[in-house]
PDB file of N, CA and C in Angstrom:
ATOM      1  N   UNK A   1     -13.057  -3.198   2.957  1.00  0.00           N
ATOM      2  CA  UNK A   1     -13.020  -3.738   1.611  1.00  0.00           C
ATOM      3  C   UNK A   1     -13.814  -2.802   0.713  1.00  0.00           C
ATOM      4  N   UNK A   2     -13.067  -2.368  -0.235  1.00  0.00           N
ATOM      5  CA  UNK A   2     -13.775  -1.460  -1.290  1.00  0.00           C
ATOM      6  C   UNK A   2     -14.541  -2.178  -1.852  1.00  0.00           C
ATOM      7  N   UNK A   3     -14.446  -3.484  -2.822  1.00  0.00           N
ATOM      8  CA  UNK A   3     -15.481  -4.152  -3.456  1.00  0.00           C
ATOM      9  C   UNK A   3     -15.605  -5.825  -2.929  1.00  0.00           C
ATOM     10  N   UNK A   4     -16.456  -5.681  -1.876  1.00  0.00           N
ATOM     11  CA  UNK A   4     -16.454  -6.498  -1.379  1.00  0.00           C
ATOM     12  C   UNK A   4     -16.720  -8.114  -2.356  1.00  0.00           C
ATOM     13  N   UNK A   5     -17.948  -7.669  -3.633  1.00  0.00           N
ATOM     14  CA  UNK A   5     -18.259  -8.686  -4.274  1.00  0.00           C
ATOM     15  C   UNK A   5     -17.497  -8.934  -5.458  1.00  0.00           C
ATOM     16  N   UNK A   6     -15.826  -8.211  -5.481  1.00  0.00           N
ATOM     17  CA  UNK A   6     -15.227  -8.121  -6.964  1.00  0.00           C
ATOM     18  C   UNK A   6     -14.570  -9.095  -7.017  1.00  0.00           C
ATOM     19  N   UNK A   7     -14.383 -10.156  -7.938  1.00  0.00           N
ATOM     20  CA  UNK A   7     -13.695 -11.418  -8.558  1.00  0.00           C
ATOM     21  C   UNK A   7     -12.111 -11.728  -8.137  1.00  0.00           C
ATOM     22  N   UNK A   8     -11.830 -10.517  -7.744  1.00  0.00           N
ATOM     23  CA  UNK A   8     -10.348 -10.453  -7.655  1.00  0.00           C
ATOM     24  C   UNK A   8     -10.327  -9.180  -6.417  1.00  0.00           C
ATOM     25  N   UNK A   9      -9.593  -9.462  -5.232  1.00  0.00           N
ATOM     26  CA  UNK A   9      -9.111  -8.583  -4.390  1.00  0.00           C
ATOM     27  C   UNK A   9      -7.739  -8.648  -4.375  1.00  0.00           C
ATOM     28  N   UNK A  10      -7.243  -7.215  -4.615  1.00  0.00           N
ATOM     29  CA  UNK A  10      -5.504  -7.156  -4.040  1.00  0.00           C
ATOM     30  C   UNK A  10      -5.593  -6.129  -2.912  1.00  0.00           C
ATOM     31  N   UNK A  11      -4.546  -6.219  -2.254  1.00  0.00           N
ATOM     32  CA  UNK A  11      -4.449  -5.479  -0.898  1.00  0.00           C
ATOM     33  C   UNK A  11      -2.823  -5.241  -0.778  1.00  0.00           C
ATOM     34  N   UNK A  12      -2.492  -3.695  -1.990  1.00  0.00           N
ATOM     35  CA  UNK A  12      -1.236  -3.610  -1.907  1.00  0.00           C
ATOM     36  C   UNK A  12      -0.875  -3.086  -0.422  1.00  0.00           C
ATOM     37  N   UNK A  13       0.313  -3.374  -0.315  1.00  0.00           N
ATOM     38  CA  UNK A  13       1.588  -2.633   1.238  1.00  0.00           C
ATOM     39  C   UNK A  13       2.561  -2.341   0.727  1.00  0.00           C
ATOM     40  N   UNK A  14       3.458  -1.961   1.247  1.00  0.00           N
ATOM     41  CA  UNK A  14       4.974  -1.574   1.056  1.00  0.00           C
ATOM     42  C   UNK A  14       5.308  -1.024   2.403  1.00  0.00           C
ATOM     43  N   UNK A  15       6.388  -1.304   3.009  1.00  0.00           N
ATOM     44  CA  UNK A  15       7.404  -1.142   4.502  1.00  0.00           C
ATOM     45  C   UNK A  15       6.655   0.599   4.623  1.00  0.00           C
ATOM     46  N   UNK A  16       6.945   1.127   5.953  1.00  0.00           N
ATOM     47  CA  UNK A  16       6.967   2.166   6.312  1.00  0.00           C
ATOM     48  C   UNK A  16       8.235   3.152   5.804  1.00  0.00           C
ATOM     49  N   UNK A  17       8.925   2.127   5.766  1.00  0.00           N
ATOM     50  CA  UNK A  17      10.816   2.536   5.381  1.00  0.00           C
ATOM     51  C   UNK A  17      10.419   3.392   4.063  1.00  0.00           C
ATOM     52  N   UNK A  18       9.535   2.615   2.935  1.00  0.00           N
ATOM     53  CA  UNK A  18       9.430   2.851   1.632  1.00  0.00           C
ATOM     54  C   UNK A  18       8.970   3.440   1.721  1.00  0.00           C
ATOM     55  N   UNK A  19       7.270   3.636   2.164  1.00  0.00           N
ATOM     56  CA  UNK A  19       6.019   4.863   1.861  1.00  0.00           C
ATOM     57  C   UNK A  19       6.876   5.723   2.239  1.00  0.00           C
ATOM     58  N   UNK A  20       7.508   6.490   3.176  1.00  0.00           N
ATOM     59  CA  UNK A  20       7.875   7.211   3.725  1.00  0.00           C
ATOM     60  C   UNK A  20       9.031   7.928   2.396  1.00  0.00           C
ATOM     61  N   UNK A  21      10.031   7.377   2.610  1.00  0.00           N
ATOM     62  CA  UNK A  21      11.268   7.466   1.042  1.00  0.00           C
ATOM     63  C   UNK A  21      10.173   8.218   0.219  1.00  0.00           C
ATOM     64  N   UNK A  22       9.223   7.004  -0.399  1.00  0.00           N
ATOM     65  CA  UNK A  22       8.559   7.080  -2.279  1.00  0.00           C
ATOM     66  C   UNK A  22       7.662   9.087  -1.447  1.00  0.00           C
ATOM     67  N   UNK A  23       6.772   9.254  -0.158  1.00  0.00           N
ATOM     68  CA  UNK A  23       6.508  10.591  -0.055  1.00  0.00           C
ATOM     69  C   UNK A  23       7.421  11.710   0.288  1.00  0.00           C
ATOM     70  N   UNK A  24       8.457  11.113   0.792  1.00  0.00           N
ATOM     71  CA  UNK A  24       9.869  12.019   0.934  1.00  0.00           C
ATOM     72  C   UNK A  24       9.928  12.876  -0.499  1.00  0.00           C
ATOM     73  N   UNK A  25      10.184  11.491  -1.524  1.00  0.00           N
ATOM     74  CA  UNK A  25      10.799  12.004  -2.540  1.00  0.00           C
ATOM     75  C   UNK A  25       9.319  12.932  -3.429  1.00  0.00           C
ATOM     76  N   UNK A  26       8.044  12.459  -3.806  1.00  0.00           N
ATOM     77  CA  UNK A  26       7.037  13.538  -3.936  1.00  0.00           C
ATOM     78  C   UNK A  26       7.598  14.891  -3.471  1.00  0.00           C
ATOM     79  N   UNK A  27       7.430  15.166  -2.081  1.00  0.00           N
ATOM     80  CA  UNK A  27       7.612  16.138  -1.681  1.00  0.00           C
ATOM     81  C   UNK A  27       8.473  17.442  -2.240  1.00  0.00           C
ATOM     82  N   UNK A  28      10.178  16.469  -2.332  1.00  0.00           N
ATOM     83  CA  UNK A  28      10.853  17.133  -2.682  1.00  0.00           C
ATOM     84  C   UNK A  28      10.568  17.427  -4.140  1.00  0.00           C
ATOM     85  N   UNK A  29      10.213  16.617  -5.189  1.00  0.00           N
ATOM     86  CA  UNK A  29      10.228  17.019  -6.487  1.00  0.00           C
ATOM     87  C   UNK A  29       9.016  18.170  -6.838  1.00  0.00           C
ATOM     88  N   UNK A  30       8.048  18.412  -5.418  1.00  0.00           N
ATOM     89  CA  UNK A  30       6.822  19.819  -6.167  1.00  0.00           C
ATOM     90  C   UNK A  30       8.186  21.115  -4.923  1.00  0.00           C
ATOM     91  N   UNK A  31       8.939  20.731  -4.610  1.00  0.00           N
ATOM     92  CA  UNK A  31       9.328  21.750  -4.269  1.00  0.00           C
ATOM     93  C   UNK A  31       9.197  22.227  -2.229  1.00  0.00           C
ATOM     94  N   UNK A  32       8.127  21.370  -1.889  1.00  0.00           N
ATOM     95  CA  UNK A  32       7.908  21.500  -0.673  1.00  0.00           C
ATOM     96  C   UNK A  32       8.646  20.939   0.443  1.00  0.00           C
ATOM     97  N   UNK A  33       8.657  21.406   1.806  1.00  0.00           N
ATOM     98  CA  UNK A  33       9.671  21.050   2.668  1.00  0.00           C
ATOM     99  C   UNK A  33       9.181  20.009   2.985  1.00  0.00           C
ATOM    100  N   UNK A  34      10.152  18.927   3.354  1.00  0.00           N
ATOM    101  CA  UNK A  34      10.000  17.530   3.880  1.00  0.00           C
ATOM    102  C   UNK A  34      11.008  17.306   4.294  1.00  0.00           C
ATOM    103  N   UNK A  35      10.704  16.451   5.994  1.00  0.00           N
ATOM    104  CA  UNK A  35      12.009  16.101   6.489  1.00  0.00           C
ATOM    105  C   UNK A  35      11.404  14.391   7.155  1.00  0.00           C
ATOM    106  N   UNK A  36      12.175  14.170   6.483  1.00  0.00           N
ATOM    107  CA  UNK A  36      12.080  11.990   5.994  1.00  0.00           C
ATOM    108  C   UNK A  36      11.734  11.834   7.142  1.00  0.00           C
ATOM    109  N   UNK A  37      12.134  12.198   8.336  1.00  0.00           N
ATOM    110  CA  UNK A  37      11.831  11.376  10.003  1.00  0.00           C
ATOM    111  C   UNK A  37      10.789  11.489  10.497  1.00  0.00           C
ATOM    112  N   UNK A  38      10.022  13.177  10.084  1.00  0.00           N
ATOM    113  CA  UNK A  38       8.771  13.205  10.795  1.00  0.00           C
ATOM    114  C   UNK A  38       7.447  12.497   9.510  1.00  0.00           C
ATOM    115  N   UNK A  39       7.944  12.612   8.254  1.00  0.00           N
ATOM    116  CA  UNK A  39       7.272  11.740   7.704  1.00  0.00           C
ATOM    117  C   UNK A  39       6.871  10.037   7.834  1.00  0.00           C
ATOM    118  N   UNK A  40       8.286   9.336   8.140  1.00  0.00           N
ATOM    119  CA  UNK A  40       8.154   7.880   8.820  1.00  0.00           C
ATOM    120  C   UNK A  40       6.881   8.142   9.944  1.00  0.00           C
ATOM    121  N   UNK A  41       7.444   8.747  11.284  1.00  0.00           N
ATOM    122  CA  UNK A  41       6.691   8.647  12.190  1.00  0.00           C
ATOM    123  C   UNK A  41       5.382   9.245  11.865  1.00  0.00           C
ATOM    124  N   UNK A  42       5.004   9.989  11.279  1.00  0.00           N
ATOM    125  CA  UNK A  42       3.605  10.272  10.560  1.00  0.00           C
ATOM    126  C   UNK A  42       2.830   9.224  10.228  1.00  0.00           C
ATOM    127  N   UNK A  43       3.964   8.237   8.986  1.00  0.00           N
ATOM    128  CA  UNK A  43       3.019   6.980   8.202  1.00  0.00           C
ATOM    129  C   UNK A  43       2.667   6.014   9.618  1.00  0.00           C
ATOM    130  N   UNK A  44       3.864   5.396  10.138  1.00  0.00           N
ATOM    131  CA  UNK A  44       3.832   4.867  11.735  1.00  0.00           C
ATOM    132  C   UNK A  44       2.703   4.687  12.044  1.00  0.00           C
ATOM    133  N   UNK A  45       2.701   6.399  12.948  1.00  0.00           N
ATOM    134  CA  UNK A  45       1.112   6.643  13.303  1.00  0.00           C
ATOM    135  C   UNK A  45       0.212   6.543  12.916  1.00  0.00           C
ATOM    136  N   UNK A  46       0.073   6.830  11.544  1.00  0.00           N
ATOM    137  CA  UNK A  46      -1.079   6.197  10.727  1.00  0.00           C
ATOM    138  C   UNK A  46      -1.802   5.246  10.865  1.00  0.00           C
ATOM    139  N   UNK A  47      -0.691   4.528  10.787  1.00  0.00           N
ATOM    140  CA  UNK A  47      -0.648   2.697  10.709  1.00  0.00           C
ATOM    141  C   UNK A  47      -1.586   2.441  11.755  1.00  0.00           C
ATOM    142  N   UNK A  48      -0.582   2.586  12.581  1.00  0.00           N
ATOM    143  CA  UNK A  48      -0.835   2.306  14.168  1.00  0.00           C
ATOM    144  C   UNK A  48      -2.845   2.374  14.227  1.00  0.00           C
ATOM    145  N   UNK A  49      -2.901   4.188  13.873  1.00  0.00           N
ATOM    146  CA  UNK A  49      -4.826   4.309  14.026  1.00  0.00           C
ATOM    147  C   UNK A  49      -5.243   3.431  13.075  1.00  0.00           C
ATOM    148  N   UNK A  50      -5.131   3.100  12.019  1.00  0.00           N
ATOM    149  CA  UNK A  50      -5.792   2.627  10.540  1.00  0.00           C
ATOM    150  C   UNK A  50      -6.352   1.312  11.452  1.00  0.00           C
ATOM    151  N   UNK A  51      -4.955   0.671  11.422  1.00  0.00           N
ATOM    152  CA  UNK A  51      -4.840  -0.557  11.818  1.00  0.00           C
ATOM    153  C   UNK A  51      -5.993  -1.472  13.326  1.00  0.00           C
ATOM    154  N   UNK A  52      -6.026  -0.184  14.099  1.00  0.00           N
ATOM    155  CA  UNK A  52      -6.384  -0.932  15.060  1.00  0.00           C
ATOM    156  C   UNK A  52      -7.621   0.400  15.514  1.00  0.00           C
ATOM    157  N   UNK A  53      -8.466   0.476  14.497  1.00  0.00           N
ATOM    158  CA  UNK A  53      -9.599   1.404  14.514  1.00  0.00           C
ATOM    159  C   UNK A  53     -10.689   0.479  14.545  1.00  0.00           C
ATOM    160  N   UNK A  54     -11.281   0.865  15.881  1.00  0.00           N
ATOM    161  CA  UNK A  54     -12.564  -0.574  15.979  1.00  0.00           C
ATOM    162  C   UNK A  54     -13.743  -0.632  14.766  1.00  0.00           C
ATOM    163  N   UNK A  55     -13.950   0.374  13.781  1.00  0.00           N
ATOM    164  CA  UNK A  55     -14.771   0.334  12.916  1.00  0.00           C
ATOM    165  C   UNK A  55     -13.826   0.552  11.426  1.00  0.00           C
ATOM    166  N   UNK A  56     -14.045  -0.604  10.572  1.00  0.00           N
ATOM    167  CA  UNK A  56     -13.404  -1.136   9.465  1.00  0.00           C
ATOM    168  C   UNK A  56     -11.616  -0.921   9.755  1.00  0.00           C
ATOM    169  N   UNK A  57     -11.315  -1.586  10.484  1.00  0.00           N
ATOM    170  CA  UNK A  57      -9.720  -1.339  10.489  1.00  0.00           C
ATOM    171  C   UNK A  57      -8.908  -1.596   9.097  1.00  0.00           C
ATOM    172  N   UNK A  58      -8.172  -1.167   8.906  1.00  0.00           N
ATOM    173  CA  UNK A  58      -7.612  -1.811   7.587  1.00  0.00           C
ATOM    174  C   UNK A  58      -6.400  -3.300   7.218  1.00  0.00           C
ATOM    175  N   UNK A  59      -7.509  -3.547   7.046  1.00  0.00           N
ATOM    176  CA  UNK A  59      -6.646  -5.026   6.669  1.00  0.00           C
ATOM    177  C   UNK A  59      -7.185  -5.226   5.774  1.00  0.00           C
ATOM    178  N   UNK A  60      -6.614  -6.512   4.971  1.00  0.00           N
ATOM    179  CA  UNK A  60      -6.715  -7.318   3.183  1.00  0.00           C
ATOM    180  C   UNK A  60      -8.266  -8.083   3.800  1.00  0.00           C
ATOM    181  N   UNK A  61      -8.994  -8.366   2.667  1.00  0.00           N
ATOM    182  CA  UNK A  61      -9.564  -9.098   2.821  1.00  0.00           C
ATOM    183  C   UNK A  61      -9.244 -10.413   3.265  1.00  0.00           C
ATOM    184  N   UNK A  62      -9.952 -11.284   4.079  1.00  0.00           N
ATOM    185  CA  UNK A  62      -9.898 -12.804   3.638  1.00  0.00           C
ATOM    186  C   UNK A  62      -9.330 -13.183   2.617  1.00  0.00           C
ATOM    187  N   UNK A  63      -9.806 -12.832   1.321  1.00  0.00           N
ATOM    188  CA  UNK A  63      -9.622 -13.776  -0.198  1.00  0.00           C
ATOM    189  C   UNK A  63      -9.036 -12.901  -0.681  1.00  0.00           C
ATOM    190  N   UNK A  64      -8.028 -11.579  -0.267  1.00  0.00           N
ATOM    191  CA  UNK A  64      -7.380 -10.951  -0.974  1.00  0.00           C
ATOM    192  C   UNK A  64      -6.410 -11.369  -1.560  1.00  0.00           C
ATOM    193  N   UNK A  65      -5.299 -11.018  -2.458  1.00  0.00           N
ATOM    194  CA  UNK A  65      -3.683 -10.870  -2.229  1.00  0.00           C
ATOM    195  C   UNK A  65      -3.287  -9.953  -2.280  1.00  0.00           C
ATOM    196  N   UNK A  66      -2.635 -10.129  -1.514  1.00  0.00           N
ATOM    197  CA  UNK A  66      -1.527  -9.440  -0.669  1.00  0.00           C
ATOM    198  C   UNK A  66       0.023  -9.222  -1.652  1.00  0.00           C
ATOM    199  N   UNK A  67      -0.123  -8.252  -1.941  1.00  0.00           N
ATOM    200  CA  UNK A  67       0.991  -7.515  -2.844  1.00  0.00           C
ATOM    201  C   UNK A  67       1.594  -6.673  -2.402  1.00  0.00           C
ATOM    202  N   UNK A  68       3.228  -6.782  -1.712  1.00  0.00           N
ATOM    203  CA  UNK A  68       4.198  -5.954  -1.325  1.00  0.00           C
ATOM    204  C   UNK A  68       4.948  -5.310  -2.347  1.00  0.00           C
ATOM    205  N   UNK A  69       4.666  -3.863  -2.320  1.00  0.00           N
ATOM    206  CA  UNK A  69       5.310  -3.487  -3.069  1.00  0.00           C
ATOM    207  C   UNK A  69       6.396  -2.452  -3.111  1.00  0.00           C
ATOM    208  N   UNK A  70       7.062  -2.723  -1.938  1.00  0.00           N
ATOM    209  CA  UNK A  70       8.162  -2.356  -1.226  1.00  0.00           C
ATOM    210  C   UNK A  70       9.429  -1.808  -2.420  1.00  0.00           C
ATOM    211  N   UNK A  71       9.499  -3.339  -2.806  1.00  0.00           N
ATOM    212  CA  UNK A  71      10.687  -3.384  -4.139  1.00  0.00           C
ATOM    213  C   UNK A  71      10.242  -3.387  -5.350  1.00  0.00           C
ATOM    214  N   UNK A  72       9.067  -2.681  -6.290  1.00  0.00           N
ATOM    215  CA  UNK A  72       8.615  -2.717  -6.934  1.00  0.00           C
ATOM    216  C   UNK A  72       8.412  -1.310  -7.505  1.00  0.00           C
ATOM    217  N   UNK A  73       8.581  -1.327  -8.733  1.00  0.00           N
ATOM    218  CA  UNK A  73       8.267   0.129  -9.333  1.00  0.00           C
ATOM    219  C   UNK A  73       6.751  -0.228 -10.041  1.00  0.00           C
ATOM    220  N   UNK A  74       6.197   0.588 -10.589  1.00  0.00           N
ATOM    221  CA  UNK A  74       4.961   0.987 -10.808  1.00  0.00           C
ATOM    222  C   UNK A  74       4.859  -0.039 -11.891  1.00  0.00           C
ATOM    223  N   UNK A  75       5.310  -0.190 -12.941  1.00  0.00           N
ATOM    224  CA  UNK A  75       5.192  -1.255 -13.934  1.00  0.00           C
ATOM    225  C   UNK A  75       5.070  -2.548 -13.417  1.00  0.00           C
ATOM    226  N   UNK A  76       6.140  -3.219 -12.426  1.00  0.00           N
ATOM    227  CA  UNK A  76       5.909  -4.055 -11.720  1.00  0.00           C
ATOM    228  C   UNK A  76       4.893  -4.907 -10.551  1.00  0.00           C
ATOM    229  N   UNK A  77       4.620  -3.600 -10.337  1.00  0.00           N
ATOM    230  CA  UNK A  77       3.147  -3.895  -9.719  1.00  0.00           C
ATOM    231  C   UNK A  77       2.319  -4.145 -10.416  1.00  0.00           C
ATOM    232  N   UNK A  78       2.264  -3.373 -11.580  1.00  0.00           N
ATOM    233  CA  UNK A  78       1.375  -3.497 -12.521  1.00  0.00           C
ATOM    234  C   UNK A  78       1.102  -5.106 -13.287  1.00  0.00           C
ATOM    235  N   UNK A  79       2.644  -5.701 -13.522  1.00  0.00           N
ATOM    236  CA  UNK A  79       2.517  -7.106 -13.951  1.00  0.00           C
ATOM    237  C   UNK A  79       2.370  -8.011 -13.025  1.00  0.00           C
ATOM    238  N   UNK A  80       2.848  -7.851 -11.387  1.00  0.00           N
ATOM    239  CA  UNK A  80       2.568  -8.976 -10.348  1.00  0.00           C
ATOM    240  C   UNK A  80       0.754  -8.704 -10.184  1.00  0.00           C
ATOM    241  N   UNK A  81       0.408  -7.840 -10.643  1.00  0.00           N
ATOM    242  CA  UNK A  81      -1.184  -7.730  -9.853  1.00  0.00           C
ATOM    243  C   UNK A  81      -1.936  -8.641 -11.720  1.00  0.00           C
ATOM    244  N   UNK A  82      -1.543  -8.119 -12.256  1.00  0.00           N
ATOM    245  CA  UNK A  82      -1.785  -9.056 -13.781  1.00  0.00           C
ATOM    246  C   UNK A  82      -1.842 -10.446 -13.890  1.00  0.00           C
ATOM    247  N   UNK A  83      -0.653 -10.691 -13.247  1.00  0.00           N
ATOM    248  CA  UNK A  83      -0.056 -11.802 -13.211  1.00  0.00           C
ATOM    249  C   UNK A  83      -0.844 -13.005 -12.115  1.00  0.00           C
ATOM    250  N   UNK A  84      -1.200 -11.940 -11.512  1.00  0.00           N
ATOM    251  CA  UNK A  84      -2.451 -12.712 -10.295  1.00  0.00           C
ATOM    252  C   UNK A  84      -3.747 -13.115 -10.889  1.00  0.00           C
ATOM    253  N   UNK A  85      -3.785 -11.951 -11.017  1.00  0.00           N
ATOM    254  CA  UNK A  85      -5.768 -12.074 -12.217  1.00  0.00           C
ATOM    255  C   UNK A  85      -5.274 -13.078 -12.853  1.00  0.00           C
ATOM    256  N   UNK A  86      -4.774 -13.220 -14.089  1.00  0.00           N
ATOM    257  CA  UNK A  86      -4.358 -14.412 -14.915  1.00  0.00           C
ATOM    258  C   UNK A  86      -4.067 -16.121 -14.549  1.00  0.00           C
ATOM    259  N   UNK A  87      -3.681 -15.844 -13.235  1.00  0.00           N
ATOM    260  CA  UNK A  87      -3.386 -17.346 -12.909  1.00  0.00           C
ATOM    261  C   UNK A  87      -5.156 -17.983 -11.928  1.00  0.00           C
ATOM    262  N   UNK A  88      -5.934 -16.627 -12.029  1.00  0.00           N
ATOM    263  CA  UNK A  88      -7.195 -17.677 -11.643  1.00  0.00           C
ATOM    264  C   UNK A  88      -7.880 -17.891 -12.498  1.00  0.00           C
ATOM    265  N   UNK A  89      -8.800 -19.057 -12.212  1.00  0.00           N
ATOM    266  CA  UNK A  89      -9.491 -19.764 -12.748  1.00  0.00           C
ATOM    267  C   UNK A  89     -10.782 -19.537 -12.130  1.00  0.00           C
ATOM    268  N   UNK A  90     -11.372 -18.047 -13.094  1.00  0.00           N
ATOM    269  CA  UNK A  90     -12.464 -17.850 -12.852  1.00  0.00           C
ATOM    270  C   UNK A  90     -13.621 -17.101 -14.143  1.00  0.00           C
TER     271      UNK A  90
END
């Protein structure tokens, strides 16, 4: 947890399918070689260590939300994470 004592936690995700695509496509637009499969299995692996690293693994907080943003473009995230802050009552 980055801020453990902040009023509001989000804990965006998006599929492996996606990260993978949304750095595919980075890649290709500065010009550099990328080939989509070893990138998936890259994020994968990632996952895989992040996830199950005995010191701070990565997961949402407790009192986070949890924001997929799989199907979401950048604006959209921008109003579902808004849209969160706004509906508490704090």
């Amino acid at each position: 947890v980055v801020c453990p004592e902040a009023p509001y936690k989000l804990f965006l995700t998006a599929s492996a399918d996606v990260r993978a695509a949304r750095r595919y496509k980075e890649l290709q637009a500065r010009g550099a070689e990328a080939i989509y499969a070893r990138i998936l299995r890259d994020i994968k692996d990632r996952d895989t260590r992040d996830m199950s690293r005995s010191v701070a693994p990565l997961e949402p907080a407790k009192d986070a939300f949890v924001l997929d943003t799989s199907d979401l473009d950048a604006d959209a995230v921008f109003a579902a994470a808004l849209h969160y802050i706004n509906s508490q009552n704090l």
